[in-house]
PDB file of N, CA and C in Angstrom:
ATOM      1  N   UNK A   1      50.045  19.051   9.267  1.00  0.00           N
ATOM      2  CA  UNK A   1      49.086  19.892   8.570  1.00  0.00           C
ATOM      3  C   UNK A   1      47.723  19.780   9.249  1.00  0.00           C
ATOM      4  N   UNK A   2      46.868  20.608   9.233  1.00  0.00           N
ATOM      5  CA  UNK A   2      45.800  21.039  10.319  1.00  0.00           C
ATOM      6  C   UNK A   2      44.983  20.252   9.273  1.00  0.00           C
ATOM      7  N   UNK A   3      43.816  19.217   9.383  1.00  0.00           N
ATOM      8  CA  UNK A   3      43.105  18.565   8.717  1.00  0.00           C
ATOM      9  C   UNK A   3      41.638  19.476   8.715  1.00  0.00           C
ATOM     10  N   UNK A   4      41.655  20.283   7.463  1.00  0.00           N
ATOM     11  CA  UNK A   4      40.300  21.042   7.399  1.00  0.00           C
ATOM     12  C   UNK A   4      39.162  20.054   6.795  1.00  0.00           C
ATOM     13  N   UNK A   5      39.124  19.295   6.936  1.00  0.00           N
ATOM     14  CA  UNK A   5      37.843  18.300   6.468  1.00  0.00           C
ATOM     15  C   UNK A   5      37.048  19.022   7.177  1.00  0.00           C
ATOM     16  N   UNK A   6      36.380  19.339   8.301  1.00  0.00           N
ATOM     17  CA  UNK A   6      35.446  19.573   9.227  1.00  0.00           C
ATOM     18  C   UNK A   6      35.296  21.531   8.844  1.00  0.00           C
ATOM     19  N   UNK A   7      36.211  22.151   8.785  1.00  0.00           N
ATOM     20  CA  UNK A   7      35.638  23.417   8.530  1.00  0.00           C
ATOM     21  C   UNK A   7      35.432  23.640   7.429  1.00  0.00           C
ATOM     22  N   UNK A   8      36.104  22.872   6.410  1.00  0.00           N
ATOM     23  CA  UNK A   8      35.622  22.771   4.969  1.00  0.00           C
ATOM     24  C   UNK A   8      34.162  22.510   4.106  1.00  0.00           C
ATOM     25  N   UNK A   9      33.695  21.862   5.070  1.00  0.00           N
ATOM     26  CA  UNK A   9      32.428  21.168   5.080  1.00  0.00           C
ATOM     27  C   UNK A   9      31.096  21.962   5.654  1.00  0.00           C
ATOM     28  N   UNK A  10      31.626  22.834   6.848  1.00  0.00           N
ATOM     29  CA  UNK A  10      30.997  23.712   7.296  1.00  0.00           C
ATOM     30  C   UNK A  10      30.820  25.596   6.947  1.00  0.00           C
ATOM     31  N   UNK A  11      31.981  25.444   5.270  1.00  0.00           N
ATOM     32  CA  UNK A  11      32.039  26.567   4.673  1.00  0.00           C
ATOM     33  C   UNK A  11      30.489  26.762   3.839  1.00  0.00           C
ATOM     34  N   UNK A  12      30.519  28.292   3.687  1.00  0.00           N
ATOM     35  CA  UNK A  12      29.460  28.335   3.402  1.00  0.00           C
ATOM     36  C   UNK A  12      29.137  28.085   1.143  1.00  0.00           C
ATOM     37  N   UNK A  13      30.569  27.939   0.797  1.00  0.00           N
ATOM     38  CA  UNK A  13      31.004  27.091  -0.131  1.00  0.00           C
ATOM     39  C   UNK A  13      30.920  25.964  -0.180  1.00  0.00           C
ATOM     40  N   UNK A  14      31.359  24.837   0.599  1.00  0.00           N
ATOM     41  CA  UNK A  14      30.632  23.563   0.549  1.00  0.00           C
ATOM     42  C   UNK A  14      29.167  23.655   0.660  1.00  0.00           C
ATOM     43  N   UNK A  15      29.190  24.250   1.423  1.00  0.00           N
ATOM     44  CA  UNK A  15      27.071  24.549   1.543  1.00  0.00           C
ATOM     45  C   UNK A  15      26.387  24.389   0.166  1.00  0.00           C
ATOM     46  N   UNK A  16      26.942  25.473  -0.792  1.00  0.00           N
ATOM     47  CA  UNK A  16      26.920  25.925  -1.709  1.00  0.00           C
ATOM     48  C   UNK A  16      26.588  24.396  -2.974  1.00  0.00           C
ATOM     49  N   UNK A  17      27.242  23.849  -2.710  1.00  0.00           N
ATOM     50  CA  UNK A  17      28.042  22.603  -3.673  1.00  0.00           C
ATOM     51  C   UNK A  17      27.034  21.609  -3.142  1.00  0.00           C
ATOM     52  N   UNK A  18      26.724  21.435  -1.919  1.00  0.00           N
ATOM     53  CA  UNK A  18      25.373  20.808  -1.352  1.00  0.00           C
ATOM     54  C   UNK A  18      24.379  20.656  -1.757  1.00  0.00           C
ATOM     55  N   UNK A  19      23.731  22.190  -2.143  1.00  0.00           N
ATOM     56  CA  UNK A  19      22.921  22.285  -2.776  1.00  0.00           C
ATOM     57  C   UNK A  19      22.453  22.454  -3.883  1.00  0.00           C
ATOM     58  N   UNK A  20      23.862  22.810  -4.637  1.00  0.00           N
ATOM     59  CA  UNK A  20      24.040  22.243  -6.473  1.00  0.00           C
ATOM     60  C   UNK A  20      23.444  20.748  -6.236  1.00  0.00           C
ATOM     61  N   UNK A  21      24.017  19.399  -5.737  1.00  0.00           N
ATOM     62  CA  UNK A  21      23.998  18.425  -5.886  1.00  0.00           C
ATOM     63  C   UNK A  21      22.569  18.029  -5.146  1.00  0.00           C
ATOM     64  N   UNK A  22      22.471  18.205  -4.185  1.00  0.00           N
ATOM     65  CA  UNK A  22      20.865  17.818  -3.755  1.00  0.00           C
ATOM     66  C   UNK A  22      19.654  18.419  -4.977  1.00  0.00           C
ATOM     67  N   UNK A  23      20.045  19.450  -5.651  1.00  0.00           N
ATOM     68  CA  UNK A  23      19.289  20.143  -6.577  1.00  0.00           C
ATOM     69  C   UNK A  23      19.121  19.512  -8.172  1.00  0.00           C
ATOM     70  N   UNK A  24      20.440  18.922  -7.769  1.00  0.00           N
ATOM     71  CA  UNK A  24      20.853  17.897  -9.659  1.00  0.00           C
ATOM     72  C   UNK A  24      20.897  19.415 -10.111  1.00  0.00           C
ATOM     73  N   UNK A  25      21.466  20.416  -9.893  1.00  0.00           N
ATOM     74  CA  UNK A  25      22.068  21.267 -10.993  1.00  0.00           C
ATOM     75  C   UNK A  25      23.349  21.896 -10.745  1.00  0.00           C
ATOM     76  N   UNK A  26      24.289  21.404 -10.920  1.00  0.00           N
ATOM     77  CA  UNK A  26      26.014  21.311 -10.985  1.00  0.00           C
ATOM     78  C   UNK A  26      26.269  22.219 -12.335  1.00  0.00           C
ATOM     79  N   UNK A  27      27.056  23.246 -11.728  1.00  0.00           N
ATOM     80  CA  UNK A  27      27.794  24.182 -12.916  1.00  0.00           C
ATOM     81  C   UNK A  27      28.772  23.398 -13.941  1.00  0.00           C
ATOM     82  N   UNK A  28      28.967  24.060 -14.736  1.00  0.00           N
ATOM     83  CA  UNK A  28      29.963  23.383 -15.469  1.00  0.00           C
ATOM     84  C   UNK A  28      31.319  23.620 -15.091  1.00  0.00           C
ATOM     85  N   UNK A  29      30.763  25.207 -13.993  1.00  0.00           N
ATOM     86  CA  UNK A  29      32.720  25.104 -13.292  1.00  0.00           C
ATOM     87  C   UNK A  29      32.420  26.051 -12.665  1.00  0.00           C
ATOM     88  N   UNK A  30      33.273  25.937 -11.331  1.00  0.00           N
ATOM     89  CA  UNK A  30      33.485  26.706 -10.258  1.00  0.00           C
ATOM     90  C   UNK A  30      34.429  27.136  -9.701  1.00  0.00           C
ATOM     91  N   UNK A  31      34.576  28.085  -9.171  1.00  0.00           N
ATOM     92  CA  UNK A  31      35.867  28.563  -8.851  1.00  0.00           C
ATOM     93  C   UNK A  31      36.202  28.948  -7.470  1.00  0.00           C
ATOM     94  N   UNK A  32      36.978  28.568  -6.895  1.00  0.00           N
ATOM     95  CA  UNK A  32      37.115  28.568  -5.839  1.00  0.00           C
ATOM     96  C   UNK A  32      38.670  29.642  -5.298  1.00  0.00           C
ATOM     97  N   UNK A  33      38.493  30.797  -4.159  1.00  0.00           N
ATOM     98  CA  UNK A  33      39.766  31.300  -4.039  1.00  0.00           C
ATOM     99  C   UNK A  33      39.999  31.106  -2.570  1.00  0.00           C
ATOM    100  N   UNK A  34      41.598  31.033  -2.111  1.00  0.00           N
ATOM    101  CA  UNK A  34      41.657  31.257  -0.778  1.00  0.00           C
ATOM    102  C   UNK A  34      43.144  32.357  -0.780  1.00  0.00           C
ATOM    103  N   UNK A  35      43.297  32.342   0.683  1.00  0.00           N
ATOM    104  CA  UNK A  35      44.980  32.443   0.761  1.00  0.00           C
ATOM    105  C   UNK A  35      45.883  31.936   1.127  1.00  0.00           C
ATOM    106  N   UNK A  36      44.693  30.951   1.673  1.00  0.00           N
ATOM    107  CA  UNK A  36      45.397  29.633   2.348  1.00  0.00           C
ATOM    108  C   UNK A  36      45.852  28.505   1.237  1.00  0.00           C
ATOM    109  N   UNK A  37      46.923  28.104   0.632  1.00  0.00           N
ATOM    110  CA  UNK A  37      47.201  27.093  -0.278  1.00  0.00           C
ATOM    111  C   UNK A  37      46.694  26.028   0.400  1.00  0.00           C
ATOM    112  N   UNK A  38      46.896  25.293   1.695  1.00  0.00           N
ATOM    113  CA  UNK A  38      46.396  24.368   2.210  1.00  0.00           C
ATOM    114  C   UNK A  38      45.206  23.899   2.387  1.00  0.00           C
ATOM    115  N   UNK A  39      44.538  25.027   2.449  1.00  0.00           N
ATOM    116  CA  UNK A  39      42.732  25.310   2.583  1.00  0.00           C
ATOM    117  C   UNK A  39      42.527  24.810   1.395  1.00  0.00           C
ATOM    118  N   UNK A  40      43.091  25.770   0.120  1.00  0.00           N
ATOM    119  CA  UNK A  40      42.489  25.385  -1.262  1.00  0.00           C
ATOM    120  C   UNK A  40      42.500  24.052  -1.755  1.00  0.00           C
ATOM    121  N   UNK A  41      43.994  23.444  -1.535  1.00  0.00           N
ATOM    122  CA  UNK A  41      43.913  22.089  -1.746  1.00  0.00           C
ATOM    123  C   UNK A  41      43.110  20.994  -1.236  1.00  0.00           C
ATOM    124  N   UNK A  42      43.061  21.358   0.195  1.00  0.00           N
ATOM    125  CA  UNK A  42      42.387  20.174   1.029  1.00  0.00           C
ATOM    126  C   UNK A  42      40.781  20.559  -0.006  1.00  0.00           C
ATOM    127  N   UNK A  43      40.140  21.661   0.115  1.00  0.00           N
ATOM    128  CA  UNK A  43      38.899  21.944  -0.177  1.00  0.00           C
ATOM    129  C   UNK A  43      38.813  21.419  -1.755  1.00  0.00           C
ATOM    130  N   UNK A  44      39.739  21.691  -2.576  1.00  0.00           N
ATOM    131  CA  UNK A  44      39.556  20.989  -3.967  1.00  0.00           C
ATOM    132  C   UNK A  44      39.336  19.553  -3.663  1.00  0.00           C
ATOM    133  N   UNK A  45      40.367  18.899  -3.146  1.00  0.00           N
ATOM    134  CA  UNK A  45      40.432  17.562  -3.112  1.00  0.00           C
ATOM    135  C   UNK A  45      38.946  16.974  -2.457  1.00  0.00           C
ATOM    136  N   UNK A  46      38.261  17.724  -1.779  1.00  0.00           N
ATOM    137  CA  UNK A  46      37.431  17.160  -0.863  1.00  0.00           C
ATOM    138  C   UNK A  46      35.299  17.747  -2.022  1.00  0.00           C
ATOM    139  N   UNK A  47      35.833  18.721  -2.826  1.00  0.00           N
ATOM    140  CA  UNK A  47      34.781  19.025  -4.109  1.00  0.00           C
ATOM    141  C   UNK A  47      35.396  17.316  -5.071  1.00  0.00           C
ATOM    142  N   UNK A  48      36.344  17.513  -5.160  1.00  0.00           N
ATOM    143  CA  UNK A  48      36.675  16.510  -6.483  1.00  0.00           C
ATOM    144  C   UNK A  48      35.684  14.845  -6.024  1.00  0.00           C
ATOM    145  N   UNK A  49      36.580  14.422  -4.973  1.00  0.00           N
ATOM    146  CA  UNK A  49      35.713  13.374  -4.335  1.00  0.00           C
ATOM    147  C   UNK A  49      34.210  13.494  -4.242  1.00  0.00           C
ATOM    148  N   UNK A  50      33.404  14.289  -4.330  1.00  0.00           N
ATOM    149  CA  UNK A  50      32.103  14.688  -3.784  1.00  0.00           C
ATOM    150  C   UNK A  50      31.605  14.501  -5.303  1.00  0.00           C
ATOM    151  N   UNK A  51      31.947  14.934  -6.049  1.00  0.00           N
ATOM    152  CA  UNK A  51      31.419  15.100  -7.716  1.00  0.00           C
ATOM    153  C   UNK A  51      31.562  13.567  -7.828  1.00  0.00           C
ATOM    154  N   UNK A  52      32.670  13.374  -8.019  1.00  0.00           N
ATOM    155  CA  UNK A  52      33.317  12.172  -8.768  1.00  0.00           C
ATOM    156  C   UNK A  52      32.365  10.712  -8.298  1.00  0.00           C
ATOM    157  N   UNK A  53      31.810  10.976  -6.999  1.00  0.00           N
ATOM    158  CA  UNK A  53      31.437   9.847  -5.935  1.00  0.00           C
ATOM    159  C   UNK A  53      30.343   9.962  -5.928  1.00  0.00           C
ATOM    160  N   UNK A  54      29.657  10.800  -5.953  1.00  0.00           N
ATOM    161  CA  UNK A  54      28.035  11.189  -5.497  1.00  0.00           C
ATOM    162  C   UNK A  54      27.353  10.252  -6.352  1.00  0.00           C
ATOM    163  N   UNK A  55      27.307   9.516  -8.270  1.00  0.00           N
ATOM    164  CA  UNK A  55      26.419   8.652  -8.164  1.00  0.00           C
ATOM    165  C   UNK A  55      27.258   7.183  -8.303  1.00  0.00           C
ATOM    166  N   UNK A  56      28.041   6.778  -7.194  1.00  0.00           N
ATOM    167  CA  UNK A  56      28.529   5.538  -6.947  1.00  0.00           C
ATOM    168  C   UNK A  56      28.070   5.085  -5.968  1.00  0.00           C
ATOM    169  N   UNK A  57      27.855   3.843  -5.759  1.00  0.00           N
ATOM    170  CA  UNK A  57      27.519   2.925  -4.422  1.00  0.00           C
ATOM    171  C   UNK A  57      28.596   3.298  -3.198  1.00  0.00           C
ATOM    172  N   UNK A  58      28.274   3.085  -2.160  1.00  0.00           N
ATOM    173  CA  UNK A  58      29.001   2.967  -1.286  1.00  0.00           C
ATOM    174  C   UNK A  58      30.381   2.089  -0.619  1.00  0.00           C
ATOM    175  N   UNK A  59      30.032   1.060  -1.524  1.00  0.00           N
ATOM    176  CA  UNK A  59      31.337   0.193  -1.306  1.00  0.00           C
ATOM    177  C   UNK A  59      32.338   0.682  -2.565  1.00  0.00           C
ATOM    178  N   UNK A  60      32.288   1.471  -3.384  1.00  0.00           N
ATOM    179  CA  UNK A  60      33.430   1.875  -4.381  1.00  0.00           C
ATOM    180  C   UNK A  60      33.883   3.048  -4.247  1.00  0.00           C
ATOM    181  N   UNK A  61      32.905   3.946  -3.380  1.00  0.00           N
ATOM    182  CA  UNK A  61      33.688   5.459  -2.781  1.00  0.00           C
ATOM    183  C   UNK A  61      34.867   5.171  -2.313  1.00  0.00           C
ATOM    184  N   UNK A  62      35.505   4.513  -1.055  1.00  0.00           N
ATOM    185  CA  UNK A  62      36.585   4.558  -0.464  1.00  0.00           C
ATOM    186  C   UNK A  62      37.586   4.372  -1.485  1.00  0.00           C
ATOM    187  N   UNK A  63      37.495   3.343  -2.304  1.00  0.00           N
ATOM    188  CA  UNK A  63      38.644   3.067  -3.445  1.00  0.00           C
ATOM    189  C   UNK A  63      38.876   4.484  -4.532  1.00  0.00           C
ATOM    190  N   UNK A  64      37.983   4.423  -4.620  1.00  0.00           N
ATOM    191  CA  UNK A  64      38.144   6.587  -5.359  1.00  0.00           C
ATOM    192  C   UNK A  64      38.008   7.345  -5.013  1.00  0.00           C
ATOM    193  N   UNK A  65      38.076   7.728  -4.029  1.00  0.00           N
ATOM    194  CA  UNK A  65      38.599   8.780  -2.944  1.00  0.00           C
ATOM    195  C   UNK A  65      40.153   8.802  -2.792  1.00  0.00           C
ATOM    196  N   UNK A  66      40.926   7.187  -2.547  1.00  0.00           N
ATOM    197  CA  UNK A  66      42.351   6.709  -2.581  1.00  0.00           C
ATOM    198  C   UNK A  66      42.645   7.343  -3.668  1.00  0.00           C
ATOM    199  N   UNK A  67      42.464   6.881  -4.882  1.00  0.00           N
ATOM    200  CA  UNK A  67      43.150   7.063  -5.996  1.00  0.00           C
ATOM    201  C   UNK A  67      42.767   8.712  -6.240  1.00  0.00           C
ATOM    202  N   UNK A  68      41.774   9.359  -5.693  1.00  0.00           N
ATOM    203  CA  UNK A  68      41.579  11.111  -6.072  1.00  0.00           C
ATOM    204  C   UNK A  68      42.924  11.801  -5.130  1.00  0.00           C
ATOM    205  N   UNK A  69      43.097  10.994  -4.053  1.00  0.00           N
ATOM    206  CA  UNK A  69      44.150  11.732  -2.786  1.00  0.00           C
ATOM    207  C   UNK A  69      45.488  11.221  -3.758  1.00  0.00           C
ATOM    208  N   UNK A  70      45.887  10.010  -4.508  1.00  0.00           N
ATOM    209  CA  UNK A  70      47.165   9.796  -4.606  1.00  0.00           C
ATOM    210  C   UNK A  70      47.216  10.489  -6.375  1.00  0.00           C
ATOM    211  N   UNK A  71      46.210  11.256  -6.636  1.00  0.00           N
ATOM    212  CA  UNK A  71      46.036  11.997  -7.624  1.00  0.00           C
ATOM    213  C   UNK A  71      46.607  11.213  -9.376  1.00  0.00           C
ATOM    214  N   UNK A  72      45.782  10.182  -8.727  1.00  0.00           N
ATOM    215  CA  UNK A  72      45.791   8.936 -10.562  1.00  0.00           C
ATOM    216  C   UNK A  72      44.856   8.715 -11.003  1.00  0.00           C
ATOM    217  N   UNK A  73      43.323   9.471  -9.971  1.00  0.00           N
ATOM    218  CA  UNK A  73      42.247   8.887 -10.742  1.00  0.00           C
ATOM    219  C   UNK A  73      42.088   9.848 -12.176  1.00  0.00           C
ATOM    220  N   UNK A  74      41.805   8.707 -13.548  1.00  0.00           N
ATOM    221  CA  UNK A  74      41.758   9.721 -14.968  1.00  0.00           C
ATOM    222  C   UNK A  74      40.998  10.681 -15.044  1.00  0.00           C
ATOM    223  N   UNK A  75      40.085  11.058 -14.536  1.00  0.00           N
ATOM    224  CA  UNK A  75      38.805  12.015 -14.795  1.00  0.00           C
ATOM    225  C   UNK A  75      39.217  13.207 -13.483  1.00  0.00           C
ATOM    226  N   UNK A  76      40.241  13.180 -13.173  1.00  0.00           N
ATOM    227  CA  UNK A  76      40.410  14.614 -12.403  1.00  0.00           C
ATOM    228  C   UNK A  76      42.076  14.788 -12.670  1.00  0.00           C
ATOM    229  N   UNK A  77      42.009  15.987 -13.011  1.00  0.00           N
ATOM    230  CA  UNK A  77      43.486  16.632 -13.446  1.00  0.00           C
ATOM    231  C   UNK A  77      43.699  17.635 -12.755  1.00  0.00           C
ATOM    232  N   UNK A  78      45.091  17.663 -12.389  1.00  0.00           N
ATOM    233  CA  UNK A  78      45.005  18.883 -11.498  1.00  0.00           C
ATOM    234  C   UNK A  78      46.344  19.350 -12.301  1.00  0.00           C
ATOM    235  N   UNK A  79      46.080  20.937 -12.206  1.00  0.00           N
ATOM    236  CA  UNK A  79      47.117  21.438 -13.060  1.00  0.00           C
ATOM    237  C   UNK A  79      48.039  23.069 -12.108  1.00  0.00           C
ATOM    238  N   UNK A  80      48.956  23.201 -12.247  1.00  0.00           N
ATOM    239  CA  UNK A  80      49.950  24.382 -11.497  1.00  0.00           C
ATOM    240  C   UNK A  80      49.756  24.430 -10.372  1.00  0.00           C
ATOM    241  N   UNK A  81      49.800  23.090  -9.441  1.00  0.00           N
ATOM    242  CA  UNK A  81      49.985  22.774  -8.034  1.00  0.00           C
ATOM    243  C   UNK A  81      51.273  22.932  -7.835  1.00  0.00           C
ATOM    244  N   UNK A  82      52.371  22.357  -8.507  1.00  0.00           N
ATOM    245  CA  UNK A  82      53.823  22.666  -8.636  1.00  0.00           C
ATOM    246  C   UNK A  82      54.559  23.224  -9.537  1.00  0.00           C
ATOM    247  N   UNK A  83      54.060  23.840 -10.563  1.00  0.00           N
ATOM    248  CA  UNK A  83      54.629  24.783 -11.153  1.00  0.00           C
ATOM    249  C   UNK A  83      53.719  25.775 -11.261  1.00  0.00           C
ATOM    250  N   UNK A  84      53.865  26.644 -12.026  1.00  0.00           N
ATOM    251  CA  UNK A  84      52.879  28.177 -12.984  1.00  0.00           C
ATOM    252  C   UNK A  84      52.571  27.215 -14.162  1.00  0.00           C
ATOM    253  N   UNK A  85      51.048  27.516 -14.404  1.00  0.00           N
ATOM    254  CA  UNK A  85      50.886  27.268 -15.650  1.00  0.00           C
ATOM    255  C   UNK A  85      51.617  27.562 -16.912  1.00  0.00           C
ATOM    256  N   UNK A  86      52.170  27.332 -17.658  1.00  0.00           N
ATOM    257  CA  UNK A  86      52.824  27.776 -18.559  1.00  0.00           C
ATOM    258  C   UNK A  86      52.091  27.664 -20.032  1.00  0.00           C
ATOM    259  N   UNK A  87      52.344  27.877 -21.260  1.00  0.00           N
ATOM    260  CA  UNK A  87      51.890  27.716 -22.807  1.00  0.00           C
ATOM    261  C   UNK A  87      52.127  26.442 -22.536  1.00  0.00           C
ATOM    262  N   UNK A  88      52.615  25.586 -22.143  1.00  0.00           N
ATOM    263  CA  UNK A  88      52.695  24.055 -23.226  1.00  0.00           C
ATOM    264  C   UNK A  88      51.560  23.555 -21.934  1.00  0.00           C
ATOM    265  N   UNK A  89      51.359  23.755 -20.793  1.00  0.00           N
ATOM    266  CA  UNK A  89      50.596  23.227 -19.529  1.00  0.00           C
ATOM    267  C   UNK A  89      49.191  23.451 -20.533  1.00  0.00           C
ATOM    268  N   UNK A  90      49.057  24.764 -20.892  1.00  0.00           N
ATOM    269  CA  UNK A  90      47.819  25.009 -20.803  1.00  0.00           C
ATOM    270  C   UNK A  90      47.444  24.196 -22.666  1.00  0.00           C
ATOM    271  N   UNK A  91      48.298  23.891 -23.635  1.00  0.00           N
ATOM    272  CA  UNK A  91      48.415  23.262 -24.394  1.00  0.00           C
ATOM    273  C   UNK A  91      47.429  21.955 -23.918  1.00  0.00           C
ATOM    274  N   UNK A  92      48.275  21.432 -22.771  1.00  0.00           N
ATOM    275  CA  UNK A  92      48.207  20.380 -22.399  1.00  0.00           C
ATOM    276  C   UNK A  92      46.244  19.767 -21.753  1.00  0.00           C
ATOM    277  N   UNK A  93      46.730  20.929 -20.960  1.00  0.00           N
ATOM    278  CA  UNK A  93      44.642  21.054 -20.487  1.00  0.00           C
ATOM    279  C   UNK A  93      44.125  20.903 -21.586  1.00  0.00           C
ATOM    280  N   UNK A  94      43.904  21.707 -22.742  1.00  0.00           N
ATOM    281  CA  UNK A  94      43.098  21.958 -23.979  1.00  0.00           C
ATOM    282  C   UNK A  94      42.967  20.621 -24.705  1.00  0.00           C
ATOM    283  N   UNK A  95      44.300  19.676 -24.592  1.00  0.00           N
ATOM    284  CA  UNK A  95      44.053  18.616 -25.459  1.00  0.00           C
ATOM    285  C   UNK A  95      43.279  17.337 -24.444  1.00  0.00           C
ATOM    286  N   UNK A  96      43.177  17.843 -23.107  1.00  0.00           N
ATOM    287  CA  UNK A  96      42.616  16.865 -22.115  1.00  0.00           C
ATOM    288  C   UNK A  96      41.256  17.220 -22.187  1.00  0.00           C
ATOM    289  N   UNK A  97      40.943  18.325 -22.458  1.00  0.00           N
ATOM    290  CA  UNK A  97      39.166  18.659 -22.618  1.00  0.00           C
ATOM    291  C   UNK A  97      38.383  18.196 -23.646  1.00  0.00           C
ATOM    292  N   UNK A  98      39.596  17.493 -24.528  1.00  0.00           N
ATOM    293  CA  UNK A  98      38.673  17.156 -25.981  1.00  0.00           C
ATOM    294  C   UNK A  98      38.400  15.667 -25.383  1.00  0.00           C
ATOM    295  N   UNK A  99      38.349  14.777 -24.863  1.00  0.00           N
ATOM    296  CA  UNK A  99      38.273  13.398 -24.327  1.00  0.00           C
ATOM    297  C   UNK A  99      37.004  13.645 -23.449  1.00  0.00           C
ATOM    298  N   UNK A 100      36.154  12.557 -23.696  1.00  0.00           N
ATOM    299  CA  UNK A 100      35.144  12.062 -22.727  1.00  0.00           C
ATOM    300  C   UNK A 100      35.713  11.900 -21.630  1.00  0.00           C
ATOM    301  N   UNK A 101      35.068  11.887 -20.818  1.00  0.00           N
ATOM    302  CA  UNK A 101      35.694  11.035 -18.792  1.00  0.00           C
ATOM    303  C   UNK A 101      35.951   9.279 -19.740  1.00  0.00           C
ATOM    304  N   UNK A 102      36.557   8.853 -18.920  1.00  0.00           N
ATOM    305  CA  UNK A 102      37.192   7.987 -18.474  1.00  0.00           C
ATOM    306  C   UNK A 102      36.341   6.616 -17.825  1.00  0.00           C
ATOM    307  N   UNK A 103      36.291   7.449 -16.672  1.00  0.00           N
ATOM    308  CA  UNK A 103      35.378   5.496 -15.589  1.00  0.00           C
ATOM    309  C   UNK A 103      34.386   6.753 -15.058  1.00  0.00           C
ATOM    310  N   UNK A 104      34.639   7.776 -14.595  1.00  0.00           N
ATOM    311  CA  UNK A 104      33.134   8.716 -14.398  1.00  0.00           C
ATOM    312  C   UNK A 104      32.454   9.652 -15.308  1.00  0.00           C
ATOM    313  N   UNK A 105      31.111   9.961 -14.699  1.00  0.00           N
ATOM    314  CA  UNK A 105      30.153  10.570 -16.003  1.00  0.00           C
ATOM    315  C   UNK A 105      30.749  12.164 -16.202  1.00  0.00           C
ATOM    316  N   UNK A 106      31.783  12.685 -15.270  1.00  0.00           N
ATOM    317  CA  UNK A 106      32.292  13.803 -15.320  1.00  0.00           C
ATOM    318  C   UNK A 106      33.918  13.981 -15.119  1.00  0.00           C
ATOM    319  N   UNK A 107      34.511  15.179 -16.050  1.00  0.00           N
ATOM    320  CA  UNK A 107      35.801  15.113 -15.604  1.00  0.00           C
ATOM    321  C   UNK A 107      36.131  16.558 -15.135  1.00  0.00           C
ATOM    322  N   UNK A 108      37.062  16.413 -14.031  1.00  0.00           N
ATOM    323  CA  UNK A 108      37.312  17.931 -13.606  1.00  0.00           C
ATOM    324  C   UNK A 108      38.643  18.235 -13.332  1.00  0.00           C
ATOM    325  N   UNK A 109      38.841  19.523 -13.877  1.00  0.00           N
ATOM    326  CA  UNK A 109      40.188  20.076 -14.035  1.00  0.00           C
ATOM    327  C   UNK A 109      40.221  21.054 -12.631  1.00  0.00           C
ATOM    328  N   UNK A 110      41.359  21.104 -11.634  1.00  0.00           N
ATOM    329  CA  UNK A 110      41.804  21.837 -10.685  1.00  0.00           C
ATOM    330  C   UNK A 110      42.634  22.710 -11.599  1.00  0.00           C
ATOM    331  N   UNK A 111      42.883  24.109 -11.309  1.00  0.00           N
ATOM    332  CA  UNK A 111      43.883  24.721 -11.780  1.00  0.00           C
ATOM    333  C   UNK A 111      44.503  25.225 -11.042  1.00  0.00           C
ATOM    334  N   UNK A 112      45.148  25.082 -10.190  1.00  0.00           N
ATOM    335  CA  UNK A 112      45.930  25.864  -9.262  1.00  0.00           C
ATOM    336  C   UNK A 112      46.649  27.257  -9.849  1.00  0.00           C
ATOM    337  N   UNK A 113      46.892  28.517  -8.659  1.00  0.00           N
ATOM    338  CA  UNK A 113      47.278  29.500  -9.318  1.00  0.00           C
ATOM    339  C   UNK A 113      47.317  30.347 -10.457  1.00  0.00           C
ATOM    340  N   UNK A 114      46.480  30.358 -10.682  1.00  0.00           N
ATOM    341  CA  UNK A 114      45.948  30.902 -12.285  1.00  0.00           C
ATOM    342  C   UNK A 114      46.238  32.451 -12.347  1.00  0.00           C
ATOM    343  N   UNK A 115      46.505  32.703 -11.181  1.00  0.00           N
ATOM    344  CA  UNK A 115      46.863  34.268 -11.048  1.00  0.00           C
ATOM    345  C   UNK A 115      48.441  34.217 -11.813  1.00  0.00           C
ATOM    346  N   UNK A 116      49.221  33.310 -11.597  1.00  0.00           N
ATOM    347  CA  UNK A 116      50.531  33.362 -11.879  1.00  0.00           C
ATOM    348  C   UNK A 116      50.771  32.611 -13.259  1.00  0.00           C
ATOM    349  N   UNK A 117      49.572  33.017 -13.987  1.00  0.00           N
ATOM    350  CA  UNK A 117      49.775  31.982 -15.680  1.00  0.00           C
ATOM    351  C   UNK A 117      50.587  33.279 -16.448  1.00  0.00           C
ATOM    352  N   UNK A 118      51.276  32.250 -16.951  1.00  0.00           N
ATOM    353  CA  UNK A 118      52.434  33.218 -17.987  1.00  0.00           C
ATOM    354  C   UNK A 118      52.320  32.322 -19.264  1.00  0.00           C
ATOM    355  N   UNK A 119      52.323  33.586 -20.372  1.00  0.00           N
ATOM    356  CA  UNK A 119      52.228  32.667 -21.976  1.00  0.00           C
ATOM    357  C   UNK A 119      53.748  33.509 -22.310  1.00  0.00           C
ATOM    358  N   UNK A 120      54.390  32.662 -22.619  1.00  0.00           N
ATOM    359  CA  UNK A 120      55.673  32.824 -23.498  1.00  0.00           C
ATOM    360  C   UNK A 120      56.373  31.771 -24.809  1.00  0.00           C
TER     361      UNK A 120
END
């Protein structure tokens, strides 16, 4: 897999997210599209780390960054990466939004494919 760290960073979307955070004013949510599934993921994964990390010291980034890539850290959920959202998924989000974060001051939901949500 082609490692977009470097053009990801140089999107004018990361730019974007740069200057939310140098600014201290972070949306409450953003949305991000590609057509590239690979793009989107690498680029989520690489927003999630950036939020999640930005007010930690430097010696505890690397350890949550690990756990954001092996996708266990509590305060980021990622949802219809491998399936379609479905009614009980999105059940499921709704009852995860009522909870404070966890170990960070923010929690963030990925939603993958949202184009392909089906309620039945």
């Amino acid at each position: 897999m082609l490692n977009y760290a470097e053009v990801i960073k140089n999107s004018n979307a990361y730019k974007i997210i740069d200057i939310d955070i140098a600014q201290n004013r972070l949306s409450h949510a953003y949305m991000f599209v590609s057509v590239d599934d690979n793009y989107l993921k690498a680029f989520s994964e690489l927003v999630c780390k950036r939020f999640i990390t930005m007010a930690e010291p430097e010696e505890k980034k690397i350890a949550i960054e690990n756990r954001i890539e092996k996708n266990v850290h509590p305060d980021v959920k990622i949802f219809g990466e491998d399936k379609n959202i479905d009614v009980k998924t999105t059940e499921q989000i709704l009852d995860a939004v009522t909870f404070s974060p966890f170990e960070a001051d923010k929690k963030i939901f990925v939603l993958f494919n949202i184009d392909d949500m089906f309620f039945s």
